[in-house]
Protein backbone atom coordinates (compact mmCIF):
# COMPACT_ATOMS: atom_id res chain seq x y z
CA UNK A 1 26.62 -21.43 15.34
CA UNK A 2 30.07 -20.96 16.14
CA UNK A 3 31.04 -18.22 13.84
CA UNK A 4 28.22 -16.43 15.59
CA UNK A 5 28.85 -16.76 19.28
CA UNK A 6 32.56 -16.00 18.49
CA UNK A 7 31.50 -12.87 18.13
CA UNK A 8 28.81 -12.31 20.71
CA UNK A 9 29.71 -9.50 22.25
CA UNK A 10 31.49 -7.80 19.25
CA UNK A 11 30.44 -3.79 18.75
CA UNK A 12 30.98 -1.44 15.39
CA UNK A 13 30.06 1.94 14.84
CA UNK A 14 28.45 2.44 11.44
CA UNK A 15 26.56 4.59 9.27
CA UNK A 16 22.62 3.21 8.08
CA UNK A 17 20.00 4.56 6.34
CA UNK A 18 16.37 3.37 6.35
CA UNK A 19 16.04 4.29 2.47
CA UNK A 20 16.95 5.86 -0.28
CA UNK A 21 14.93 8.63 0.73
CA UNK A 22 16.76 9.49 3.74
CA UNK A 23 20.63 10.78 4.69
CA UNK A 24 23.17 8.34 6.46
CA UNK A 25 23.10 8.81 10.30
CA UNK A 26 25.19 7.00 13.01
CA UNK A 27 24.65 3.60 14.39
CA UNK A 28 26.18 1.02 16.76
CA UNK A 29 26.11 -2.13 15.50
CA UNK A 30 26.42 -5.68 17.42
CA UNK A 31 25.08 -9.31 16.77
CA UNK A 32 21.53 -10.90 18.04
CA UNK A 33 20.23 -14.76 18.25
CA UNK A 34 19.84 -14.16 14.61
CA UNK A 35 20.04 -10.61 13.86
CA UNK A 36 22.17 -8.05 13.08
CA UNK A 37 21.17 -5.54 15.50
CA UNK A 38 21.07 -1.70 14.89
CA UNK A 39 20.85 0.72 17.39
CA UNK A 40 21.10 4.91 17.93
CA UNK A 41 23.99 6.20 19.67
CA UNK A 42 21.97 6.61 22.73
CA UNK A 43 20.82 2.63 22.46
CA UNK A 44 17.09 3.12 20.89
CA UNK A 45 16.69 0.00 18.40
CA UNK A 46 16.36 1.13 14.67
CA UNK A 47 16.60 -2.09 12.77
CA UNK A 48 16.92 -5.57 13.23
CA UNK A 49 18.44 -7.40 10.05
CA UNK A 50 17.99 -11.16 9.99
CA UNK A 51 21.59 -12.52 9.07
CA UNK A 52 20.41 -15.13 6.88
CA UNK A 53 18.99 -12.09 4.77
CA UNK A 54 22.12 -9.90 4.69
CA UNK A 55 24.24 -9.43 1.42
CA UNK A 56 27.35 -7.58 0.80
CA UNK A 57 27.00 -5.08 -1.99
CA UNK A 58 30.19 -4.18 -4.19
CA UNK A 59 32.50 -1.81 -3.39
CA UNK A 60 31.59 1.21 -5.71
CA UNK A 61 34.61 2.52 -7.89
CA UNK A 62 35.08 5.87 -5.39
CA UNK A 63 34.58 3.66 -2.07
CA UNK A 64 37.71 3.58 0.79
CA UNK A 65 39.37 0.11 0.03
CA UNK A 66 38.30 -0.90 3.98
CA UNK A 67 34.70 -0.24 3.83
CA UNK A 68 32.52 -2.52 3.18
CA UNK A 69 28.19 -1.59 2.73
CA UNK A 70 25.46 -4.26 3.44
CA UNK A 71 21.59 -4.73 2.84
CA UNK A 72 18.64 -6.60 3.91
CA UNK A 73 16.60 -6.46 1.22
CA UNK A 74 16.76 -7.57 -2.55
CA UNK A 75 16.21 -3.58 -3.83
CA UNK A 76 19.05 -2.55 -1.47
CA UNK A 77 17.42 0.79 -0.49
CA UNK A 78 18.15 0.03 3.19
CA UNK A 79 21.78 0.32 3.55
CA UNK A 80 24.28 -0.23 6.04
CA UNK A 81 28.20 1.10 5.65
CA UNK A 82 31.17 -0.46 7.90
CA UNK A 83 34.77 0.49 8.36
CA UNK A 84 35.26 -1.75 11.27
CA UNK A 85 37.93 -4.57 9.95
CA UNK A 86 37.10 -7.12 12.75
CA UNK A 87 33.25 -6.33 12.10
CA UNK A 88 33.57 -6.78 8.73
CA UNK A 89 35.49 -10.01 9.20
CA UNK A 90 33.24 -10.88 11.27
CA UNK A 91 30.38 -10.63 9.00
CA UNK A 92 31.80 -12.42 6.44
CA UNK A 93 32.50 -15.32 8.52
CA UNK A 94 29.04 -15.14 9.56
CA UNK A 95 27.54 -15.31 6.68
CA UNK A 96 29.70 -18.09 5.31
CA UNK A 97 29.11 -20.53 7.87
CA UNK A 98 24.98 -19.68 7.39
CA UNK A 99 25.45 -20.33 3.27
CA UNK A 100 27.70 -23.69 3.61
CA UNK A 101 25.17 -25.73 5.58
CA UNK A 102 22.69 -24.28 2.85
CA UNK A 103 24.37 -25.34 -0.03
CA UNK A 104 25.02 -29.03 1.54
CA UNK A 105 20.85 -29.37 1.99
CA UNK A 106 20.81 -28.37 -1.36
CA UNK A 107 22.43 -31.46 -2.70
CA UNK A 108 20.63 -33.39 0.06
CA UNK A 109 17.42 -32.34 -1.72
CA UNK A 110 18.48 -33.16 -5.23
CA UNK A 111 19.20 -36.65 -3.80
CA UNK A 112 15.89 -36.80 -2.56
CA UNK A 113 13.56 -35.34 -5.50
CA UNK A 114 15.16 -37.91 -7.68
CA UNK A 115 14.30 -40.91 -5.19
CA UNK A 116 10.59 -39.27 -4.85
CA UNK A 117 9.95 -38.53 -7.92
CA UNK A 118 10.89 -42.12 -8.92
CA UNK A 119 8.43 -43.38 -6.65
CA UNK A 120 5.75 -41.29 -7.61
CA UNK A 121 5.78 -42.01 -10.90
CA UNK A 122 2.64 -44.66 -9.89
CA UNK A 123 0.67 -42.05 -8.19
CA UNK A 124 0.30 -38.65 -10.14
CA UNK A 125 -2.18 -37.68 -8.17
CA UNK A 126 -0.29 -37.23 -5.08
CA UNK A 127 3.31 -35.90 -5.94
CA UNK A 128 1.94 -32.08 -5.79
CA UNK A 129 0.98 -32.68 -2.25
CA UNK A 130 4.49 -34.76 -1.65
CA UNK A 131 6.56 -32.37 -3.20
CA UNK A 132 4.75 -29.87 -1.07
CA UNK A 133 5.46 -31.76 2.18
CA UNK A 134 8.93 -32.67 1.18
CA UNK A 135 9.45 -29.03 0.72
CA UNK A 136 8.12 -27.86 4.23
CA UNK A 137 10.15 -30.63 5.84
CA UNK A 138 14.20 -29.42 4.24
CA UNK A 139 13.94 -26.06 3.53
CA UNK A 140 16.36 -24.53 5.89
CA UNK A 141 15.33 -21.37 8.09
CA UNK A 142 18.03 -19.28 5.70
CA UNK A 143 16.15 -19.85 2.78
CA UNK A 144 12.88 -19.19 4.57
CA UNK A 145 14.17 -15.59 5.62
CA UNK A 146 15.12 -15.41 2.38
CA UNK A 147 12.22 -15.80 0.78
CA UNK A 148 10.22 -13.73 3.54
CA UNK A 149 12.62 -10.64 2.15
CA UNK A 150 11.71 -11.20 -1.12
CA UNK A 151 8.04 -10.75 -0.49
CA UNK A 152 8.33 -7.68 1.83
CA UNK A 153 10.66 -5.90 -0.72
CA UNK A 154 7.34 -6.73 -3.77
CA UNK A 155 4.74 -5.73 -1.12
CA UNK A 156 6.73 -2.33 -0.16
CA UNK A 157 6.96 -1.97 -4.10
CA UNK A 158 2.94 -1.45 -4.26
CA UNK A 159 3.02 0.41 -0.67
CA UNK A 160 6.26 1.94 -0.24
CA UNK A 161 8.66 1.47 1.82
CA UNK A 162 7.92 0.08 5.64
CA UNK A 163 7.44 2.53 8.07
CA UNK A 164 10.24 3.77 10.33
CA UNK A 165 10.07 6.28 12.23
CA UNK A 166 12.60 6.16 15.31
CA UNK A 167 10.16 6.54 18.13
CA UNK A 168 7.29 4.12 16.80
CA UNK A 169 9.71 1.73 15.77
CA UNK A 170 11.33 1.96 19.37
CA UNK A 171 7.37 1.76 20.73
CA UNK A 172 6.99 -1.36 18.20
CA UNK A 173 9.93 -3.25 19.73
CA UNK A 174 8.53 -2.51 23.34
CA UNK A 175 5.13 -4.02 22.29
CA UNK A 176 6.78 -6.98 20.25
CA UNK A 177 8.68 -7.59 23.45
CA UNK A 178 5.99 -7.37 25.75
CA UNK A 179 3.61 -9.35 23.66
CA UNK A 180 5.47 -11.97 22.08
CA UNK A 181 8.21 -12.17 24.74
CA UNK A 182 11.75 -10.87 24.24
CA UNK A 183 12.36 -14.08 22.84
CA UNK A 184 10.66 -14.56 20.13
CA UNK A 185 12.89 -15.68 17.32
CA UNK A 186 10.96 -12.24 14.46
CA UNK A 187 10.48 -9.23 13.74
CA UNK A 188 6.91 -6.80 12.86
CA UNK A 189 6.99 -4.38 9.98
CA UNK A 190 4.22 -1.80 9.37
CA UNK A 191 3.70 -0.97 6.07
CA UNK A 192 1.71 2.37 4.50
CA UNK A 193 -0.88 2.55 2.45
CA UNK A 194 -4.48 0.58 2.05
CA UNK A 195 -5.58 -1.89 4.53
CA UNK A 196 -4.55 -5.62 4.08
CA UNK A 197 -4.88 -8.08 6.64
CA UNK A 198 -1.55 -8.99 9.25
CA UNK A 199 0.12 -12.11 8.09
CA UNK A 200 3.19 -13.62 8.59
CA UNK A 201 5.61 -14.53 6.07
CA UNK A 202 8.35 -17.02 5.71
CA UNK A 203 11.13 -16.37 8.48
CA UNK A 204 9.21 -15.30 10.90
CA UNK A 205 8.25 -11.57 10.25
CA UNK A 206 4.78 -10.29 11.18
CA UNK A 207 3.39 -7.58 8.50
CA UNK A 208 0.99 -4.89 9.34
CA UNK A 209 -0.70 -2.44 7.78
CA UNK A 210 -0.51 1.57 9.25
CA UNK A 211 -4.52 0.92 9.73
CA UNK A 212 -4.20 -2.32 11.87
CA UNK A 213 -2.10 1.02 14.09
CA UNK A 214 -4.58 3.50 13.44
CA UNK A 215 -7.65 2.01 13.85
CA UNK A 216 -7.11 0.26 17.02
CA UNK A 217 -8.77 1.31 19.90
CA UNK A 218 -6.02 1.14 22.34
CA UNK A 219 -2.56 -0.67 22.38
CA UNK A 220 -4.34 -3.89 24.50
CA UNK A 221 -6.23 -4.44 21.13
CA UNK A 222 -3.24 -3.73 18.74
CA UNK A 223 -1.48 -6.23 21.12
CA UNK A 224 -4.21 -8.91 20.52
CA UNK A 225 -4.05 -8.48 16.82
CA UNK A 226 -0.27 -8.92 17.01
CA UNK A 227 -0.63 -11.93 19.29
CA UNK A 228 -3.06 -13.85 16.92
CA UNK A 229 -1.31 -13.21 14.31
CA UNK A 230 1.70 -14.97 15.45
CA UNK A 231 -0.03 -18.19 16.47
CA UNK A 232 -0.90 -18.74 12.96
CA UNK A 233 2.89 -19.46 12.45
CA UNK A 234 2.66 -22.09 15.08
CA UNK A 235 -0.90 -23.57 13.56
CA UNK A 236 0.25 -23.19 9.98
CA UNK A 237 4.20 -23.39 8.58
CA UNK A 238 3.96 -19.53 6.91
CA UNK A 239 5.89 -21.15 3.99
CA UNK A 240 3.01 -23.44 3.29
CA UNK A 241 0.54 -20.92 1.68
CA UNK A 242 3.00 -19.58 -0.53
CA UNK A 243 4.00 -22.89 -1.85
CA UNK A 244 0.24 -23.22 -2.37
CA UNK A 245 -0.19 -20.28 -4.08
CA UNK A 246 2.98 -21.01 -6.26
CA UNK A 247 1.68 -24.35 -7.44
CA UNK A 248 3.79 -27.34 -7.93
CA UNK A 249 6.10 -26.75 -11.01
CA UNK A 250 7.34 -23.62 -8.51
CA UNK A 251 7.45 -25.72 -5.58
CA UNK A 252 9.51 -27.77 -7.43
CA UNK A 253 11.78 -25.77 -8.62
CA UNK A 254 12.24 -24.76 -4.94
CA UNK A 255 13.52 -28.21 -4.48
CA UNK A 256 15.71 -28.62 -7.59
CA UNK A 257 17.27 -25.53 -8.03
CA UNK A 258 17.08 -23.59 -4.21
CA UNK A 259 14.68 -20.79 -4.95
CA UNK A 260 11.09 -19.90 -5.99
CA UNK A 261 10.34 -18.06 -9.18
CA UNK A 262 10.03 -14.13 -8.64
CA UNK A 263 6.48 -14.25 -10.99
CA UNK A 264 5.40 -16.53 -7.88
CA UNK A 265 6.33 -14.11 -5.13
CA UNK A 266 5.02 -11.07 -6.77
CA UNK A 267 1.82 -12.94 -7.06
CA UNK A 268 1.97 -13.91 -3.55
CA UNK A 269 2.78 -10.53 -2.46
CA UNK A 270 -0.09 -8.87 -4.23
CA UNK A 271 -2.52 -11.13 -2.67
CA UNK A 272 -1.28 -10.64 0.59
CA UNK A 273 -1.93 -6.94 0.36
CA UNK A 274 -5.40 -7.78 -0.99
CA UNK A 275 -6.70 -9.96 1.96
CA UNK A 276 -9.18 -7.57 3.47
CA UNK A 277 -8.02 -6.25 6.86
CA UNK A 278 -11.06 -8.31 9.04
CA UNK A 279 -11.28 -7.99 12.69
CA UNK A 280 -9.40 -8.93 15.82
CA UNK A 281 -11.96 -9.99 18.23
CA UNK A 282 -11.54 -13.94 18.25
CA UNK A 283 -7.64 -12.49 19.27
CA UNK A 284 -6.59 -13.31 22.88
CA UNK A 285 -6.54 -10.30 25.16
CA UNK A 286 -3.53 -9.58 26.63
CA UNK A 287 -3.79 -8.29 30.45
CA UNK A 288 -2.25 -5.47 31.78
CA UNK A 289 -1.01 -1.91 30.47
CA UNK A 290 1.69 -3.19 27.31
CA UNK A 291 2.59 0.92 26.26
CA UNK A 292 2.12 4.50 28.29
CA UNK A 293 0.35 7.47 26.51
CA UNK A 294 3.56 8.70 25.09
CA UNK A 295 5.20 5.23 23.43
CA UNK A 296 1.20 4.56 22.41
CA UNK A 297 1.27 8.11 20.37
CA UNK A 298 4.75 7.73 18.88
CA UNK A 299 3.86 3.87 17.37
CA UNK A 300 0.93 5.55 15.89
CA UNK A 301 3.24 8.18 14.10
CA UNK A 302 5.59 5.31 12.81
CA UNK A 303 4.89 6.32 9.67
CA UNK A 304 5.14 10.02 9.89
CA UNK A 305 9.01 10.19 8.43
């Protein structure tokens, strides 16, 4: 993307918080592959925001006339505040040029429900399972993020809010990197409370509970987990269960009018976090020593703050 590698190298200090439960602290801020990147003054990763997902909030009554506050999620606990002009710019550019080529598909999609549906008129039976595919095959990886947000905000409604500790989320990226490769186009979020199995969700984002963490024997089997887990998203298209789950009327109003009912991904979200947790022993075992002692201790505290 143009917009994006115009800006490659561009750096902003800002101010973030996690929540709504904790106080503003000081960030650097630059652009990834995909990502807006978040990082402590002394370079220890805090959050990685997929760009697709980002929204700019409005500028409260009170606010300086050149800041400008962001969020990641659709609750908007997780908030980011900029004063930097040319980041801010930059950002909006950004995040223009990843909405146009949305809202061209869009039409494209219209176009192509009407032909289908045409068609289909002669075979009932099949247009749930054509809509289906025809949904997999144009919904654009913005959307998917999208959507992937959306369900990670309802799951951290039941469980809280992901866990975020700075040093297991620094120990977390270390694994990811070491597991998955530095790479790999996602993210992993750990989230409190009861057990659920990991999945992954639309745009890429692996979802753990603490007690995949906790009740690992060492980080080689944590690592195995994480590594099975993401080559279900190259077996089966994580947007395809959902679109099961939803049915067709919602899959088809995916197609006709760019989103998914909320009633479908609350129901999705809830049954996520009521798959039973299983076991990781069909995972692949990754070779060699992926965190020390100390990194090993601090992921399993990533949900101490």
């Amino acid at each position: 993307m143009t917009a994006l590698q115009q800006y490659a190298r561009l750096e902003s200090f800002g101010k973030w918080r996690p929540s709504a439960d904790h106080a503003f602290r000081d960030v650097v801020v630059s652009f990834g592959d995909a990502t807006l990147v978040l990082v402590d003054p002394a370079g220890r990763p805090l959050a990685h925001w997929s760009l697709p997902a980002i929204r700019a909030l409005d500028r409260a009554p009170d606010a300086p006339a050149t800041s400008q506050t962001y969020t990641p999620d659709s609750d908007g606990d997780e908030l980011l505040e900029l004063d930097d002009a040319l980041m801010i710019e930059a950002l909006a550019k950004v995040m223009t040029a990843l909405q146009t080529p949305q809202t061209r598909r869009l039409r494209l999609r219209l176009v192509v429900l009407g032909t289908m549906l045409t068609l289909a008129l002669a075979a009932m039976l099949l247009l749930p399972v054509l809509v289906r595919n025809q949904a997999l095959s144009v919904v654009p990886l913005a959307k998917r993020a999208e959507l992937g947000v959306s369900i990670l905000g309802h799951m951290q409604n039941q469980t809280g809010p992901s866990c975020r500790d700075p040093f297991g989320v620094r120990a977390l990226e270390q694994l990811r990197q070491r597991v998955l490769g530095p790479g790999w186009p996602g993210r992993i979020v750990v989230l409190p409370g009861d057990a659920f199995a990991p999945t992954v969700l639309p745009g890429r984002t692996i979802v753990l509970s603490h007690h995949a963490l906790i009740n690992a024997a060492d980080p080689a089997e944590l690592a195995s987990l994480i590594a099975a887990t993401a080559q279900t998203q190259t077996q089966t298209d994580p947007l395809r269960p959902l679109l099961a789950d939803s049915g067709f009327a919602a899959t088809a109003a995916l197609l006709t009018t760019g989103d998914l009912p909320q009633s479908a991904l609350v129901d999705y979200a809830h049954k996520i976090l009521a798959r039973p947790a299983g076991n990781a022993a069909s995972a692949p075992a990754p070779t060699g020593n992926v965190l020390n002692d100390n990194d090993w201790v601090g992921l399993l505290g990533i949900c101490n703050s």
